[in-house]
Protein backbone atom coordinates (compact mmCIF):
# COMPACT_ATOMS: atom_id res chain seq x y z
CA UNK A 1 4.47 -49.59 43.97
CA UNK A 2 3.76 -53.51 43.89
CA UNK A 3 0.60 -54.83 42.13
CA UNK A 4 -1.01 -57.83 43.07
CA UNK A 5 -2.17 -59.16 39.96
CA UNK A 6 -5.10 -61.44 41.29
CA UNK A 7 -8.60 -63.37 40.93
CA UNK A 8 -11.28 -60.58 41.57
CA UNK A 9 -13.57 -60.78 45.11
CA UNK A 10 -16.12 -63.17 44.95
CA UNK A 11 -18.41 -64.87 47.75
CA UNK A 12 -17.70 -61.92 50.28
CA UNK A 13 -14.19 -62.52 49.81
CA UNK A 14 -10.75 -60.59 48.99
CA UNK A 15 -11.06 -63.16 46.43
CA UNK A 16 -12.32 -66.94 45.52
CA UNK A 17 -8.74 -67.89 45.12
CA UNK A 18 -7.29 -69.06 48.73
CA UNK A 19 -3.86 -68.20 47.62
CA UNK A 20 -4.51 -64.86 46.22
CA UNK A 21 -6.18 -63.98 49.60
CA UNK A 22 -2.66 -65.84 51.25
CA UNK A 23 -0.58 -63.11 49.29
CA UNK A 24 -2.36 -60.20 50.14
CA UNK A 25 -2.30 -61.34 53.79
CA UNK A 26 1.58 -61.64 53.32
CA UNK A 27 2.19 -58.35 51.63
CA UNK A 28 -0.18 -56.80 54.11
CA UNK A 29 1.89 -58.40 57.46
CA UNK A 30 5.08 -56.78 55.75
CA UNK A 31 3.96 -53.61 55.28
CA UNK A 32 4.95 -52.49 52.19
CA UNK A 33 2.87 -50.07 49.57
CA UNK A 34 0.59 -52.45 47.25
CA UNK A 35 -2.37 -52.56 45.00
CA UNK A 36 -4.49 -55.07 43.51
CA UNK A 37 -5.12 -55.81 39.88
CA UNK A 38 -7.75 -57.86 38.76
CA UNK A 39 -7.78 -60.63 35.84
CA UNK A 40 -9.79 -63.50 34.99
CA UNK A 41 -7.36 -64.85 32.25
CA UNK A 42 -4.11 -65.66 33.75
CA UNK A 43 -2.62 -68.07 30.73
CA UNK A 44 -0.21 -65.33 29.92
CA UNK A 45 1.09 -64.69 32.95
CA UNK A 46 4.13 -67.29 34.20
CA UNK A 47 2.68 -70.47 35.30
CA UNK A 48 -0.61 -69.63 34.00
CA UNK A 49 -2.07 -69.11 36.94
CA UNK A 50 -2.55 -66.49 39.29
CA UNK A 51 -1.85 -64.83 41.88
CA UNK A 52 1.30 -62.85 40.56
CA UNK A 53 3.06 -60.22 42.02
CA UNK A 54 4.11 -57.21 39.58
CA UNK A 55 7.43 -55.60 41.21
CA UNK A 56 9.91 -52.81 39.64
CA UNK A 57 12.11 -55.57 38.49
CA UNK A 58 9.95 -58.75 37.87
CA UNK A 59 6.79 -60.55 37.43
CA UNK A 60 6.62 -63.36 40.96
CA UNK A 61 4.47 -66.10 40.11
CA UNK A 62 3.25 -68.45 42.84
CA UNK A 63 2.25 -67.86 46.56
CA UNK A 64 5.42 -69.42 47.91
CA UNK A 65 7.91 -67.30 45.15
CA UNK A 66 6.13 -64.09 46.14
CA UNK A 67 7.02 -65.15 49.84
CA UNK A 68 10.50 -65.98 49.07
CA UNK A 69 10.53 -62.46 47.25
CA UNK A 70 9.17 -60.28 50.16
CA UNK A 71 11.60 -62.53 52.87
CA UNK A 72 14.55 -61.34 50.86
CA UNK A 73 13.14 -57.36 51.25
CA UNK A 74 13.14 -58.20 55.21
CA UNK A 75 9.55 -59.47 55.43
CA UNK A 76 9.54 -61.94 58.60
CA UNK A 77 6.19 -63.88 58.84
CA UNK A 78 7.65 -66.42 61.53
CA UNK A 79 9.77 -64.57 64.33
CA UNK A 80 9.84 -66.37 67.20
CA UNK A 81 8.79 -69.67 66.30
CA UNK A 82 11.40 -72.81 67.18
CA UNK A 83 12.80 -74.59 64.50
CA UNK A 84 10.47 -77.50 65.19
CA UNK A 85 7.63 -75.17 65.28
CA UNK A 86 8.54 -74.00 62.01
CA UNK A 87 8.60 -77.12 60.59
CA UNK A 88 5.08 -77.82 61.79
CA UNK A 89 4.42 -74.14 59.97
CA UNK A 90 5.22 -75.89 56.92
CA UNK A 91 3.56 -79.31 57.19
CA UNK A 92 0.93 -77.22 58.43
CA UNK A 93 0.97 -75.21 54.88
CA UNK A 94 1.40 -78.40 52.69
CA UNK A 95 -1.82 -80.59 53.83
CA UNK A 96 -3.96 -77.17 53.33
CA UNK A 97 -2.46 -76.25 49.49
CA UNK A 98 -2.16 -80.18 48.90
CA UNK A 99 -5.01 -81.51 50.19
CA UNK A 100 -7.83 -79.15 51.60
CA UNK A 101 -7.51 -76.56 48.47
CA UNK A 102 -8.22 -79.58 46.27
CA UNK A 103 -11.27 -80.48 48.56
CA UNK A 104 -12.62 -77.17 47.70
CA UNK A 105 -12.15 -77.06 44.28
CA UNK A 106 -13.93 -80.37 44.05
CA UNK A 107 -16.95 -78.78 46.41
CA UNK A 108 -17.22 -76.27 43.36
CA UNK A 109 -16.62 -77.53 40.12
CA UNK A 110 -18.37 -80.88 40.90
CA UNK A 111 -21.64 -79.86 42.84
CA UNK A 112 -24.56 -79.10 40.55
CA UNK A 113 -25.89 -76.76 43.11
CA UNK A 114 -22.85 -74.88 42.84
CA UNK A 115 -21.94 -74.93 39.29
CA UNK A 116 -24.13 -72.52 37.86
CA UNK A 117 -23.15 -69.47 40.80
CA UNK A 118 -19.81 -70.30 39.79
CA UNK A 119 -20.50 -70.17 36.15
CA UNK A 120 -21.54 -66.54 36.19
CA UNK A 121 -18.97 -65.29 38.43
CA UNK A 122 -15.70 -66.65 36.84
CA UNK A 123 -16.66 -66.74 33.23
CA UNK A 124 -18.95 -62.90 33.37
CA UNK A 125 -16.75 -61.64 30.69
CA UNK A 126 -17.68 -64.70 28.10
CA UNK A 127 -20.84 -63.60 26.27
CA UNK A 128 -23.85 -65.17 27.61
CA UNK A 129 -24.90 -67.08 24.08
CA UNK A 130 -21.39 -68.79 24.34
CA UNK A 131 -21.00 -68.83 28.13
CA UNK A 132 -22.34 -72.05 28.93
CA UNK A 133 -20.11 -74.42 26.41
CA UNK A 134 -17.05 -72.47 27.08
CA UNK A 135 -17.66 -72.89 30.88
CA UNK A 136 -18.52 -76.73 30.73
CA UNK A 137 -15.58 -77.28 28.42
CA UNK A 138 -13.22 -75.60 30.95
CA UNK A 139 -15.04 -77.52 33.95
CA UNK A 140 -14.44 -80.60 32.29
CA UNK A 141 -10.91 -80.75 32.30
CA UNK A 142 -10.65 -79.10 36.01
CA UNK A 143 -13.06 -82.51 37.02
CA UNK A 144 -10.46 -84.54 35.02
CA UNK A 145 -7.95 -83.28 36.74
CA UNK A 146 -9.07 -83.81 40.00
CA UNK A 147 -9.24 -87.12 38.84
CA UNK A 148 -6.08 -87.43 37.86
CA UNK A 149 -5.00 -85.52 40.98
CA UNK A 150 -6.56 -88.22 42.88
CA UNK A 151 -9.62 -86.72 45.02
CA UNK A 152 -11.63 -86.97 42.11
CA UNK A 153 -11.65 -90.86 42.68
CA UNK A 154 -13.45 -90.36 46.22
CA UNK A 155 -17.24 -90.52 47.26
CA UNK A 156 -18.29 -87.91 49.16
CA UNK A 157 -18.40 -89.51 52.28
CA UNK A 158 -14.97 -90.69 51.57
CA UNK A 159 -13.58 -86.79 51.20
CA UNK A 160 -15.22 -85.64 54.24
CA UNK A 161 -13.35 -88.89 55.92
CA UNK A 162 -10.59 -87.54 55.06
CA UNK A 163 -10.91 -83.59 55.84
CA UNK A 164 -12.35 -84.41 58.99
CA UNK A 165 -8.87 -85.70 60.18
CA UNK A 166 -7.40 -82.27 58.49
CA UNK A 167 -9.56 -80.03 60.41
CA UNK A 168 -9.10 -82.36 63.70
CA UNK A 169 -5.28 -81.64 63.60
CA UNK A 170 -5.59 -77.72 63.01
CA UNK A 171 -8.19 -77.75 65.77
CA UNK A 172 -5.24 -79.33 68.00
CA UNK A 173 -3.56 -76.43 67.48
CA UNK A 174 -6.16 -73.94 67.86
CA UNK A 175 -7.49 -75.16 71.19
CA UNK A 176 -3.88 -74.26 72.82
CA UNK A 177 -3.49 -70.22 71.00
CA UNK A 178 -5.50 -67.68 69.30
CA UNK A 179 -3.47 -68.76 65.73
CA UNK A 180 -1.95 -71.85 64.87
CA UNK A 181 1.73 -71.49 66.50
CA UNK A 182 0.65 -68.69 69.15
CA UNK A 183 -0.54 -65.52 69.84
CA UNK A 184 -0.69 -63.50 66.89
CA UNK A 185 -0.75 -64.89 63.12
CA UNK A 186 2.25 -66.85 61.13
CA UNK A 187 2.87 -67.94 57.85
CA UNK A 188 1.00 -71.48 58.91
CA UNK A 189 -2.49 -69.11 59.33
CA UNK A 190 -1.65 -67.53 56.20
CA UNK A 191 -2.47 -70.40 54.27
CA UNK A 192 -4.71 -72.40 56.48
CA UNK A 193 -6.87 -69.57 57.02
CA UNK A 194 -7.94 -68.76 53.34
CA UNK A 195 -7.93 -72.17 52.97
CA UNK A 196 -10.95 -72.79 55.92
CA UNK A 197 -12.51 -69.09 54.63
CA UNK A 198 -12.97 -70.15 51.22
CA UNK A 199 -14.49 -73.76 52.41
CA UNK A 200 -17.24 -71.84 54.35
CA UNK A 201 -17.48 -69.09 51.55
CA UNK A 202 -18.79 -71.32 48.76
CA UNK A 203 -22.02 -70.29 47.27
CA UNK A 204 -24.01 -73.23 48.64
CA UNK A 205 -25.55 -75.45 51.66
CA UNK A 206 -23.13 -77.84 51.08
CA UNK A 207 -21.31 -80.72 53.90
CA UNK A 208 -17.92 -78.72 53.39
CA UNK A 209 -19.20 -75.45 54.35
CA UNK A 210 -22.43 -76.57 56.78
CA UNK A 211 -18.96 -78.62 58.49
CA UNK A 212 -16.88 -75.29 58.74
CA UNK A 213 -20.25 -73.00 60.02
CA UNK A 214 -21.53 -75.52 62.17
CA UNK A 215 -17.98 -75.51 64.52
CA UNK A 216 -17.04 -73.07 66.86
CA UNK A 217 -13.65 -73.13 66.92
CA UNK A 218 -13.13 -72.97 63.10
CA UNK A 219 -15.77 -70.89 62.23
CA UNK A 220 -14.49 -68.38 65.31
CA UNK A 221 -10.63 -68.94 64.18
CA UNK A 222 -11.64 -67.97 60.10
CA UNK A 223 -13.09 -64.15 61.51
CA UNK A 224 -10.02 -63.45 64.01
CA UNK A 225 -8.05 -64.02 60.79
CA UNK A 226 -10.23 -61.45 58.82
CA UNK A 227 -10.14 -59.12 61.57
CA UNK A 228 -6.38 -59.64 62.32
CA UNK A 229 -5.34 -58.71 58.88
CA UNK A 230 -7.60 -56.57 57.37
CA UNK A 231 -7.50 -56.56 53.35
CA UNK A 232 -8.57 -53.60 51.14
């Protein structure tokens, strides 16, 4: 059987990563026998990061590996779709692992109203007497590299700026279909999905997840998905 080695659930979700939650929509949509594994330390696994997807021959690191993987065992995630519409799939896909995860990372790491929820449910397994400067430590250099990775460099009204014309183009889409590129989900809503989940999931009142609550269409769009593809 495959394993999904994976961040564990957190904030009502499969789980607080986006792209573990992508994965398990993936291997869900192609049918095949899996289980989930959770770890909160991923630095020995390849990349270092999770998730990673344990098969009989191989560890799969990365989201778009472990699709690459399951399209080679017959897994199609975008039958029917043009060849132009497939290349919006995957422009689609790149602004939200490029740009909007990186938005929502920021939302968490750098809000003080936020930091402390997050504290306790990624680091539980530290000991509580060296919790705290093992946590800031680590949050530290995730806030440097945002900085480095550029959104770190933004106001806040600057960020929202710029996700607002994000979530303007997937709301194009979504006024003409159930799902991004028609009637039932595609690789595109794979990604954008957990991506727009996980904004309105974080443990706070904060303009990134009041923006997602507060509209219809999105807020509508992120429960079809969760009802479409139902995760154990």
């Amino acid at each position: 059987m495959l394993t999904l080695l994976t961040y564990p659930s957190a904030f009502g979700l499969f789980s607080a990563s986006p792209f573990c939650v992508k994965t398990a929509y993936m291997l869900q949509l192609a049918g095949l026998h899996w289980r989930r594994s959770d770890m909160v330390d991923p630095r020995q696994m390849p990349h270092s990061k999770l998730p990673v997807l344990r098969t009989p021959e191989r560890l799969v690191p990365d989201s778009d590996q472990i699709r690459d993987w399951l399209d080679a065992q017959g897994a199609e995630f975008d039958g029917g779709l043009s060849d132009v519409q497939k290349g919006q799939s995957r422009a689609l896909i790149r602004m939200a692992e490029e740009h909007l995860y990186f938005q929502i990372v920021m939302d968490r790491w750098a809000n003080d109203e936020v930091w402390p929820v997050l504290r306790d449910t990624f680091f539980y397994e530290i000991p509580r007497i060296v919790r705290r400067p093992i946590s800031n430590s680590v949050r530290k250099s995730v806030l440097k590299g945002l900085r480095s990775q550029g959104i770190g460099r933004f106001s806040e009204a600057e960020r929202m700026a710029r996700v607002e014309r994000d979530l303007e183009a997937i709301s194009a889409y979504l006024w003409q279909a159930p799902y991004l590129l028609g009637d039932h989900p595609t690789s595109a809503d794979l990604s954008v999905g957990p991506m727009l989940a996980a904004m309105r999931a974080t443990p706070a009142d904060t303009r990134l997840t009041r923006r997602i609550k507060q509209d219809t269409l999105l807020n509508s769009y992120v429960d079809r998905m969760e009802q479409a593809i139902p995760l154990p």
